[in-house]
N, C-alpha and C. Protein backbone atom coordinates (compact mmCIF):
# COMPACT_ATOMS: atom_id res chain seq x y z
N UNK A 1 31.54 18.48 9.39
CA UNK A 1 30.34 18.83 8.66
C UNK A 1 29.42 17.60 8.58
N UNK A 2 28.37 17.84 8.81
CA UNK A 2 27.10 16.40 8.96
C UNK A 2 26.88 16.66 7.71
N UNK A 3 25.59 15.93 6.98
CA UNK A 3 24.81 15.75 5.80
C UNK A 3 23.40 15.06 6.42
N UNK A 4 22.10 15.95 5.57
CA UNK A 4 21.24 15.07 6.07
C UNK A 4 20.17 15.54 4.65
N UNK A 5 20.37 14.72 3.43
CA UNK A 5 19.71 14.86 2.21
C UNK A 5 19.43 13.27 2.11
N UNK A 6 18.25 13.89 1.34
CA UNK A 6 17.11 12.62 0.90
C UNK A 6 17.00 12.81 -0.91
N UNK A 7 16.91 11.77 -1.16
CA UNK A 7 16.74 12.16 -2.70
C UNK A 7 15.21 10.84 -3.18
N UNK A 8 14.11 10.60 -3.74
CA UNK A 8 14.03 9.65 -4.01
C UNK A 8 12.84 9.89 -4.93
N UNK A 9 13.14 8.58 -5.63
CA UNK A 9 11.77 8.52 -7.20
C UNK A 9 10.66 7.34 -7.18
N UNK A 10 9.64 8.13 -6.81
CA UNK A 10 8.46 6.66 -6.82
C UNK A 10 7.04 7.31 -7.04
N UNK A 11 6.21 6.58 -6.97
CA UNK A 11 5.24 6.84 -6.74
C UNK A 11 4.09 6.93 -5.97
N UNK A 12 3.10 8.02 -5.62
CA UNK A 12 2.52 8.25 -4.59
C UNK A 12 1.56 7.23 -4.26
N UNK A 13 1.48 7.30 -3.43
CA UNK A 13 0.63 6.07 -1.96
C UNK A 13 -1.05 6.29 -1.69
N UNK A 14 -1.42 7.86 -1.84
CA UNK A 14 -2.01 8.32 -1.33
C UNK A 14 -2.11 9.75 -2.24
N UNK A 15 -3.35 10.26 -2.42
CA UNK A 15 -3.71 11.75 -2.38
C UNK A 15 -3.30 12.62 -1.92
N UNK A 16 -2.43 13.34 -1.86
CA UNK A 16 -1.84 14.36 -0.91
C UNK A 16 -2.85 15.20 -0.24
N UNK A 17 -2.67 15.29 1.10
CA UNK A 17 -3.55 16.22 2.33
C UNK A 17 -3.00 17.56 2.64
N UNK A 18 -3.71 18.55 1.80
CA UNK A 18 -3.73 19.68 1.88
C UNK A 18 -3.92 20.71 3.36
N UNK A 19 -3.49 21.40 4.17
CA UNK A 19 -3.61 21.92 4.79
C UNK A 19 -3.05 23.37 5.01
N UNK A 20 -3.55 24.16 6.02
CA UNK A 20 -2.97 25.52 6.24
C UNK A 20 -2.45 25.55 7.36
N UNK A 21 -1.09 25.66 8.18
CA UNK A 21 -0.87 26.08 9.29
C UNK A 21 -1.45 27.66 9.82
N UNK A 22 -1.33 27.66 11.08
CA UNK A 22 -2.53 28.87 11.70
C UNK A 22 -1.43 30.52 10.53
N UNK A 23 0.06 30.72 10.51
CA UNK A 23 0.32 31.49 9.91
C UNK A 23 -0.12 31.29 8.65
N UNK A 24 -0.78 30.70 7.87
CA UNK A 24 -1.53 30.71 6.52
C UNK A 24 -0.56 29.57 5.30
N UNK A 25 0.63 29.10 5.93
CA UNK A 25 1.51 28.42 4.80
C UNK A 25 0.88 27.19 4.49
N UNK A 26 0.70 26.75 3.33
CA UNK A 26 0.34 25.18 2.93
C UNK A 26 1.22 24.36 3.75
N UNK A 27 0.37 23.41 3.36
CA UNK A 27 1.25 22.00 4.20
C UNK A 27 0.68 20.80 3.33
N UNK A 28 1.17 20.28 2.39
CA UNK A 28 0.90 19.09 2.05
C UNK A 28 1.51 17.68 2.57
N UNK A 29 1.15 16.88 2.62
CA UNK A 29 1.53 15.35 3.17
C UNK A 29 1.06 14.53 2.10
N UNK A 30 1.78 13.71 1.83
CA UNK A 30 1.50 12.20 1.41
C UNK A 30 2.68 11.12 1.38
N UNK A 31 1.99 9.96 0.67
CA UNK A 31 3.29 8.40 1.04
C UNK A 31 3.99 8.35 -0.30
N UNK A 32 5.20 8.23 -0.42
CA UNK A 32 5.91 7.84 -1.49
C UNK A 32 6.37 6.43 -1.71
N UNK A 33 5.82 5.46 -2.92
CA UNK A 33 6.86 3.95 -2.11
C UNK A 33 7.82 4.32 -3.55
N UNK A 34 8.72 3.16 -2.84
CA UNK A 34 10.17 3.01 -3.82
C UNK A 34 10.22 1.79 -3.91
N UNK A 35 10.92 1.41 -4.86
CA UNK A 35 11.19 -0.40 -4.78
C UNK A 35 12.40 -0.60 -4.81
N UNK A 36 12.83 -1.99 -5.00
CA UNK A 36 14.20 -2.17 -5.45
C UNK A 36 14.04 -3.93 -5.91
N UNK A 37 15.00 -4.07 -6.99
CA UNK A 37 15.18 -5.39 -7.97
C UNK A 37 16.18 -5.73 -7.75
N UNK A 38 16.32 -7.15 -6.87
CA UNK A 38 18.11 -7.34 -7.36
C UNK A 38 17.59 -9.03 -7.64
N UNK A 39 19.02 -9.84 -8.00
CA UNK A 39 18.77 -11.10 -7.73
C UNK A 39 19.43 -11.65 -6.44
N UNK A 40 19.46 -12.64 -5.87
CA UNK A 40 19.81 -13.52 -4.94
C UNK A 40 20.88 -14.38 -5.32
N UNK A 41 21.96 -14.79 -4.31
CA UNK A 41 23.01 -15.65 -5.12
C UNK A 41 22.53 -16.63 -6.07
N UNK A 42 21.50 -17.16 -5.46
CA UNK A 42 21.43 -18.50 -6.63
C UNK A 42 19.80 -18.01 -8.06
N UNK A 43 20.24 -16.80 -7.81
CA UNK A 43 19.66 -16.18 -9.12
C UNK A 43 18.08 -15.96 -9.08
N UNK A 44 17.33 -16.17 -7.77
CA UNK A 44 16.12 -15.94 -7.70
C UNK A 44 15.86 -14.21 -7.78
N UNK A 45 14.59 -13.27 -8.58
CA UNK A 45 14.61 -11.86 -8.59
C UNK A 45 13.62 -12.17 -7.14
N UNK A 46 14.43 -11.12 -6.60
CA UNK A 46 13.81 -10.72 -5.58
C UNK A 46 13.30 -8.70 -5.45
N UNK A 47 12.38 -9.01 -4.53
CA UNK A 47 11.77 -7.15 -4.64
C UNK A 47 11.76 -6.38 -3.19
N UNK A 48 11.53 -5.26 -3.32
CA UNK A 48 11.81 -4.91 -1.81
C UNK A 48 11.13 -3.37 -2.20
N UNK A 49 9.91 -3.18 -1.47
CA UNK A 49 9.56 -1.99 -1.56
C UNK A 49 9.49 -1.08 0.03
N UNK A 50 9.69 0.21 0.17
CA UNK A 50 9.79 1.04 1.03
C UNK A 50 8.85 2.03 0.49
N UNK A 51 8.08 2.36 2.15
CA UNK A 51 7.00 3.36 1.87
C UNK A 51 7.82 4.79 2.61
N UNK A 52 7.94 6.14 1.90
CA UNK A 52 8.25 7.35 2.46
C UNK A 52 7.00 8.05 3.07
N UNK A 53 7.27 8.96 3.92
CA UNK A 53 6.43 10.13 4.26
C UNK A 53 6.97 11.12 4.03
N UNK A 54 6.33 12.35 3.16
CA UNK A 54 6.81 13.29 2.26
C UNK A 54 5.32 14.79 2.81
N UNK A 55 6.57 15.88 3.23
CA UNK A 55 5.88 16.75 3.69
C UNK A 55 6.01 17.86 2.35
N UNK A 56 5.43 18.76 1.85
CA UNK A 56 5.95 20.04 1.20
C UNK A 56 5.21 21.61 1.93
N UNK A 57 5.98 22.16 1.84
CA UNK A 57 5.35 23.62 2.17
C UNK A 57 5.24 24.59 1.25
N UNK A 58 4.30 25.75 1.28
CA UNK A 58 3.95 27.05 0.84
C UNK A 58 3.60 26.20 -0.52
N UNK A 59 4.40 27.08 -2.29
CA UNK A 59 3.79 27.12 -3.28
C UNK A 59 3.55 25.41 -3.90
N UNK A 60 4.76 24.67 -3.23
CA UNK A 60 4.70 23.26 -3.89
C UNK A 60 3.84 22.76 -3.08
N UNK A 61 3.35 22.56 -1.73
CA UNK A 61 2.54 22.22 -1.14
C UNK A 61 1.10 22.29 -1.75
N UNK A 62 0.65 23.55 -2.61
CA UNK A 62 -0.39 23.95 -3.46
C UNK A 62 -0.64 23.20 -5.17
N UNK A 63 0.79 23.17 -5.50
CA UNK A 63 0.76 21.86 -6.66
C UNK A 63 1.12 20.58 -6.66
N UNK A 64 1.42 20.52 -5.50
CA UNK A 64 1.04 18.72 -5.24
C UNK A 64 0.25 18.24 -5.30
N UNK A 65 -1.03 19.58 -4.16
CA UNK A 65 -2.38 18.99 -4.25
C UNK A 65 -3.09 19.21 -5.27
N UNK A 66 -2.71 20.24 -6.46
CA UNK A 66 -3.17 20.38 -7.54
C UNK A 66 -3.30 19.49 -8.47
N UNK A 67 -1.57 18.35 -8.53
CA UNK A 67 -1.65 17.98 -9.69
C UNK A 67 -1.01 16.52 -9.68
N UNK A 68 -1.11 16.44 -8.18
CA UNK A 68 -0.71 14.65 -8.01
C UNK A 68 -1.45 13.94 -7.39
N UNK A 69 -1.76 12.67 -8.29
CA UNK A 69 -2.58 12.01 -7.14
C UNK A 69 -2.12 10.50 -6.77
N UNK A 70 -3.01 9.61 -6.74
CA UNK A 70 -2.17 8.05 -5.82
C UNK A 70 -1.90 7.71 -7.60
N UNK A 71 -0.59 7.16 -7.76
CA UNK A 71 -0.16 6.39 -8.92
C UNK A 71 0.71 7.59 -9.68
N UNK A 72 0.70 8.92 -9.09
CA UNK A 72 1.58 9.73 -9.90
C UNK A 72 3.17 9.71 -9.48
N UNK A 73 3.86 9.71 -10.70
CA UNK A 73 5.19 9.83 -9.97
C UNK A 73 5.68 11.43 -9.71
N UNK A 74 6.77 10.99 -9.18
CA UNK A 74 7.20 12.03 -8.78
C UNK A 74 8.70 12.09 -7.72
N UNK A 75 9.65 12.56 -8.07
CA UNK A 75 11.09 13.12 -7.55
C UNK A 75 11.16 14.23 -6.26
N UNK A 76 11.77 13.72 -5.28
CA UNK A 76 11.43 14.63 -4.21
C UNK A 76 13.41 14.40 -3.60
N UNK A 77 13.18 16.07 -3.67
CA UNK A 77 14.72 16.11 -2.94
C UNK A 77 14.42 16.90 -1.38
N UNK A 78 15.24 16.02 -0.17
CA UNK A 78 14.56 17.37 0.73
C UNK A 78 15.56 16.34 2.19
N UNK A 79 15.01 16.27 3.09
CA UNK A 79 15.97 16.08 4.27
C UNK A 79 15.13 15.34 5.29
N UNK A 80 15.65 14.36 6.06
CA UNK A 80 15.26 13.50 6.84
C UNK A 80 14.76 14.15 7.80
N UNK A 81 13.55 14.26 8.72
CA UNK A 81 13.45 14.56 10.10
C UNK A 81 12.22 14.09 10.90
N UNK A 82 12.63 13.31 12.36
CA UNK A 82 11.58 12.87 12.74
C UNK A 82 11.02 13.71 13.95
N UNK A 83 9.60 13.24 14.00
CA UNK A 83 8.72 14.78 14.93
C UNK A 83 8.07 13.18 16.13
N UNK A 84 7.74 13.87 17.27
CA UNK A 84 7.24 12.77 17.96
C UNK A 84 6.15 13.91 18.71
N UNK A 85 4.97 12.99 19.04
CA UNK A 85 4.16 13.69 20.13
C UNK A 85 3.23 12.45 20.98
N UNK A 86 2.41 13.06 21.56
CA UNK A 86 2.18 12.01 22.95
C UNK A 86 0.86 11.74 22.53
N UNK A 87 0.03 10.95 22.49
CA UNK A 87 -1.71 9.99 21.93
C UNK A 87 -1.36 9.45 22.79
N UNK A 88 -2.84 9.37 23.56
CA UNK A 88 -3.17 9.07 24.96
C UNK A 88 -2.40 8.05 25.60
N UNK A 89 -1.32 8.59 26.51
CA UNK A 89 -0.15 8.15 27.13
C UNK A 89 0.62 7.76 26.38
N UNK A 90 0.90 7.43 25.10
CA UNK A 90 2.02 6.63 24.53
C UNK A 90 2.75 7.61 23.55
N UNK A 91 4.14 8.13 23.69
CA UNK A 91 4.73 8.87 22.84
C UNK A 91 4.75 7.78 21.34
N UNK A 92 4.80 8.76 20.26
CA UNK A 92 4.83 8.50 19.04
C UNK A 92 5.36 8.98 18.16
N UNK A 93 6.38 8.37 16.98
CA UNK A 93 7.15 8.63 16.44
C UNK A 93 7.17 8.48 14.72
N UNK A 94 7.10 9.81 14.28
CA UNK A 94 6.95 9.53 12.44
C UNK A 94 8.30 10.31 11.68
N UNK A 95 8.90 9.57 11.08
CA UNK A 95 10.16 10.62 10.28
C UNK A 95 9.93 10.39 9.20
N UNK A 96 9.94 11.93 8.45
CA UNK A 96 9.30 12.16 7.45
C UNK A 96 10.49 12.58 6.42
N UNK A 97 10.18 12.68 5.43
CA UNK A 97 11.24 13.87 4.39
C UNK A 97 10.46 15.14 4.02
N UNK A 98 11.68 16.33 4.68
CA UNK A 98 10.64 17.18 4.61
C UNK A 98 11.55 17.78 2.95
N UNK A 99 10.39 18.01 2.24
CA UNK A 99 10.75 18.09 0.91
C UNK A 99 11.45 19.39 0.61
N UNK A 100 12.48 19.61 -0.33
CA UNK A 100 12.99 20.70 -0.60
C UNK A 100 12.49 21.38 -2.17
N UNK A 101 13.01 20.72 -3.06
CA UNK A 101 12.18 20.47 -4.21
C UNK A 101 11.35 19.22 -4.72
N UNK A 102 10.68 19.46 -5.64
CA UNK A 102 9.87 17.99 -6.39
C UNK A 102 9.96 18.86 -7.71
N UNK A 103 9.44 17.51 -8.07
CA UNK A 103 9.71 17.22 -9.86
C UNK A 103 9.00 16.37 -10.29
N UNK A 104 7.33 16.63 -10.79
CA UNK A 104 6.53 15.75 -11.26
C UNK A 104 6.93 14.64 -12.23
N UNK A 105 6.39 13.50 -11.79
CA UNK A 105 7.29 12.54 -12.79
C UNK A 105 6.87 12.39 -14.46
N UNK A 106 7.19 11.43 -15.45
CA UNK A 106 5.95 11.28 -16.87
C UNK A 106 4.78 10.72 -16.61
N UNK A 107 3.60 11.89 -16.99
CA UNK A 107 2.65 11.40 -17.26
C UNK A 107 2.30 10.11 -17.86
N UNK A 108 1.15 9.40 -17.25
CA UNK A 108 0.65 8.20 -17.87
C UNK A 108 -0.63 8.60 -18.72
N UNK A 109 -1.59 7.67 -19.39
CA UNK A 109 -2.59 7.98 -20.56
C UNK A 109 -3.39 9.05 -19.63
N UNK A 110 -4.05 8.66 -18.00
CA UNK A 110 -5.28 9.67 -17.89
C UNK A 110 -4.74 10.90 -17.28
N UNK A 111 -3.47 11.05 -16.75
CA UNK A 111 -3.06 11.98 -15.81
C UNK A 111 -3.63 13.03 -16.40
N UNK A 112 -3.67 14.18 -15.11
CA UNK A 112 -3.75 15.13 -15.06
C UNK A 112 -2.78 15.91 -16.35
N UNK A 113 -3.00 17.56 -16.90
CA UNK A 113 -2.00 17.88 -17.68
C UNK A 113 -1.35 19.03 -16.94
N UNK A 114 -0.23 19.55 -17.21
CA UNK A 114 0.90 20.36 -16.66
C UNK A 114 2.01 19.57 -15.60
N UNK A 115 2.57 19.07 -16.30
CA UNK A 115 3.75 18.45 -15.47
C UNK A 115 5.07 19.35 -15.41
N UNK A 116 5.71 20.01 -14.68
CA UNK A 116 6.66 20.52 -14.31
C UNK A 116 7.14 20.08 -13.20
N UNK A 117 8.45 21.28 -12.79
CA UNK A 117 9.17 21.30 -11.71
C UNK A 117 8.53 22.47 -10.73
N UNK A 118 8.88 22.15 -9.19
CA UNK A 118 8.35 23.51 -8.26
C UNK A 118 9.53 23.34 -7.39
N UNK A 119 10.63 24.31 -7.37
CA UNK A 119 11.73 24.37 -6.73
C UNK A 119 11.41 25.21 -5.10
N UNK A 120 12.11 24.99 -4.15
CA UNK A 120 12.10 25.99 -2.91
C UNK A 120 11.08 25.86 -2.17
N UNK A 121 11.05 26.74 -1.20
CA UNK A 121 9.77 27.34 -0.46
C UNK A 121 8.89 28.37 -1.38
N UNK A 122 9.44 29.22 -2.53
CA UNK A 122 8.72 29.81 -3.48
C UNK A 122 8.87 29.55 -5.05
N UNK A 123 8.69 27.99 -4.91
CA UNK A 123 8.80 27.76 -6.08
C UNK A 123 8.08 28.08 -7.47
N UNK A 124 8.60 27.31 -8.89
CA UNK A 124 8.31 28.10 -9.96
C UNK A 124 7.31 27.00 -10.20
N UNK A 125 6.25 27.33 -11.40
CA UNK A 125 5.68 25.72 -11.98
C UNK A 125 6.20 26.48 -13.54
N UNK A 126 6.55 25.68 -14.30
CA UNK A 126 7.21 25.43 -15.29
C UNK A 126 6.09 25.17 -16.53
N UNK A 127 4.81 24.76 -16.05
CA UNK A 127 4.06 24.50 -17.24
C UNK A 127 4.40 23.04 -18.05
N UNK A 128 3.62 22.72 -18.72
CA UNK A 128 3.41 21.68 -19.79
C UNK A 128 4.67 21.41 -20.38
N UNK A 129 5.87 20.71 -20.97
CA UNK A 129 6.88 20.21 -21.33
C UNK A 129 6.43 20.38 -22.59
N UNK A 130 5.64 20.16 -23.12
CA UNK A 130 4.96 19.69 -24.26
C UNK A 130 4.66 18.50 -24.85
N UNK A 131 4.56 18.36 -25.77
CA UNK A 131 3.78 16.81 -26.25
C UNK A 131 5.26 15.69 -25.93
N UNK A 132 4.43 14.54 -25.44
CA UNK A 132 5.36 13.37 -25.08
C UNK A 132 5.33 12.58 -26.37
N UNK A 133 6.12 11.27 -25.95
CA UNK A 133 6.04 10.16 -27.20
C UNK A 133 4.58 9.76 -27.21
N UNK A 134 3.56 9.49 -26.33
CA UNK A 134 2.70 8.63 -25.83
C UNK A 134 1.09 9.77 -26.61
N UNK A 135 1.61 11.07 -26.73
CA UNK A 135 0.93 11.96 -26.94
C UNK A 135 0.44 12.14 -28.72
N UNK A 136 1.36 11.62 -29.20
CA UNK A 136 1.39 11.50 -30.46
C UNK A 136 0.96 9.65 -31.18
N UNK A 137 0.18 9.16 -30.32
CA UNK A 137 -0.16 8.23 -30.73
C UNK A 137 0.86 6.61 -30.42
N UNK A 138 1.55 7.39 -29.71
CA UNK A 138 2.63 6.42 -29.10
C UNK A 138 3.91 6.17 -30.00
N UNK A 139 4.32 6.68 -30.97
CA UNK A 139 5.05 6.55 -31.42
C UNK A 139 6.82 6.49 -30.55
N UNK A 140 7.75 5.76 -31.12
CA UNK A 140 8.94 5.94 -30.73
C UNK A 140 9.67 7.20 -30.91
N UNK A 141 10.78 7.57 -30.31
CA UNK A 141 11.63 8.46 -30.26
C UNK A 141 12.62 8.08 -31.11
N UNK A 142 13.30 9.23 -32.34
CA UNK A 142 14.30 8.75 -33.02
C UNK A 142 15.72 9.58 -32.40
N UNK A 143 16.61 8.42 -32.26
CA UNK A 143 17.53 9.00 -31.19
C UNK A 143 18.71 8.92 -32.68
N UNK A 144 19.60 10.06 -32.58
CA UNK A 144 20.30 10.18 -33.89
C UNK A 144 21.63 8.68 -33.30
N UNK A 145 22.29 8.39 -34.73
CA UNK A 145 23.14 7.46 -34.72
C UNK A 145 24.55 7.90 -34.39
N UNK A 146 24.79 8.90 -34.50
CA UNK A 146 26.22 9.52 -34.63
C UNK A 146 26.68 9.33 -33.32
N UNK A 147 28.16 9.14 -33.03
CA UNK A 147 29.18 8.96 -31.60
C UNK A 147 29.75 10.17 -31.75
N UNK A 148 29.45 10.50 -30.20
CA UNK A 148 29.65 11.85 -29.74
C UNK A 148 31.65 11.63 -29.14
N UNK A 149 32.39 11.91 -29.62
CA UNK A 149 34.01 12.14 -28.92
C UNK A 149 33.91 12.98 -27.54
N UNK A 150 33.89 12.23 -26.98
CA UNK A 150 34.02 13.76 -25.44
C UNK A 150 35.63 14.31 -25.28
N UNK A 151 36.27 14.34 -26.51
CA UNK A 151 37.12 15.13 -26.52
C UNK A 151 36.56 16.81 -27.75
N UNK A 152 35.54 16.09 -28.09
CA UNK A 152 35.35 17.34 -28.84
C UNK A 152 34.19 18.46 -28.27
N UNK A 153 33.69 17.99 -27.05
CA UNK A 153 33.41 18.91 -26.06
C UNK A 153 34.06 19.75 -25.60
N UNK A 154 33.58 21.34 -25.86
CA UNK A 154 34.70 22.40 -25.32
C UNK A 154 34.80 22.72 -24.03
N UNK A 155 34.09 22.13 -23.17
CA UNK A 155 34.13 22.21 -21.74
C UNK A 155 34.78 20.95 -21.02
């Protein structure tokens, strides 16, 4: 059995480019980067960012371009595949992730509003979460004190 899943969380590069293939399905495109933090043996932080190419089709293809733009985050699960074609004499090569689901990431102060999930090729939008911490004047979250036993979980 092979495997060929992509999972990754960043933020967009670019505006997503809306299109219709000739059978009528959306096609959105845009760049996803990712980073990464580690230190170095002798303790210097070092950074490392990677740019994705992120395809979606049909209903999420339509709220991508609805409701993401460059600086939005966003969660994309979906599968590696590269496409090549020929520009004047020289074959050319782009591998993309072609997306399965997404999952708008937290809003920042100006974003757009309705952040949800759009699962599938006919995915759902989920609507507004409702008010965040940031929404209420920024206040903190009170997280209760009590220790949970994971023996007293009935599952």
């Amino acid at each position: 059995m092979y495997l060929n899943k992509a999972f990754i969380f960043g933020n967009l590069t670019r505006d997503p480019d809306l299109r219709r293939i000739p059978s009528g399905t959306s096609v959105a495109s845009f760049g996803v980067a990712t980073n990464r933090v580690w230190k170095d043996k002798s303790g210097v932080k070092k950074e490392d960012a990677q740019f994705h190419n992120v395809v979606l089709f049909g209903k999420q293809a339509d709220l991508a371009a609805q409701y993401l733009r460059k600086g939005s985050s966003v969660f994309i699960e979906g599968r590696m595949q590269t496409r090549s074609w020929e520009a004047e004499g020289v074959k050319k090569y782009r591998t993309e992730i072609v997306a399965d689901t997404m999952q708008f990431g937290p809003r920042t102060g100006g974003a757009t509003t309705g952040a949800g999930v759009a699962q599938g090729q006919g995915g759902e939008f989920s609507g507004n979460p409702g008010p965040s911490p940031s929404d209420d004047g920024g206040d903190k979250i009170d997280y209760p004190d009590e220790v949970v036993n994971p023996e007293d979980i009935p599952f």
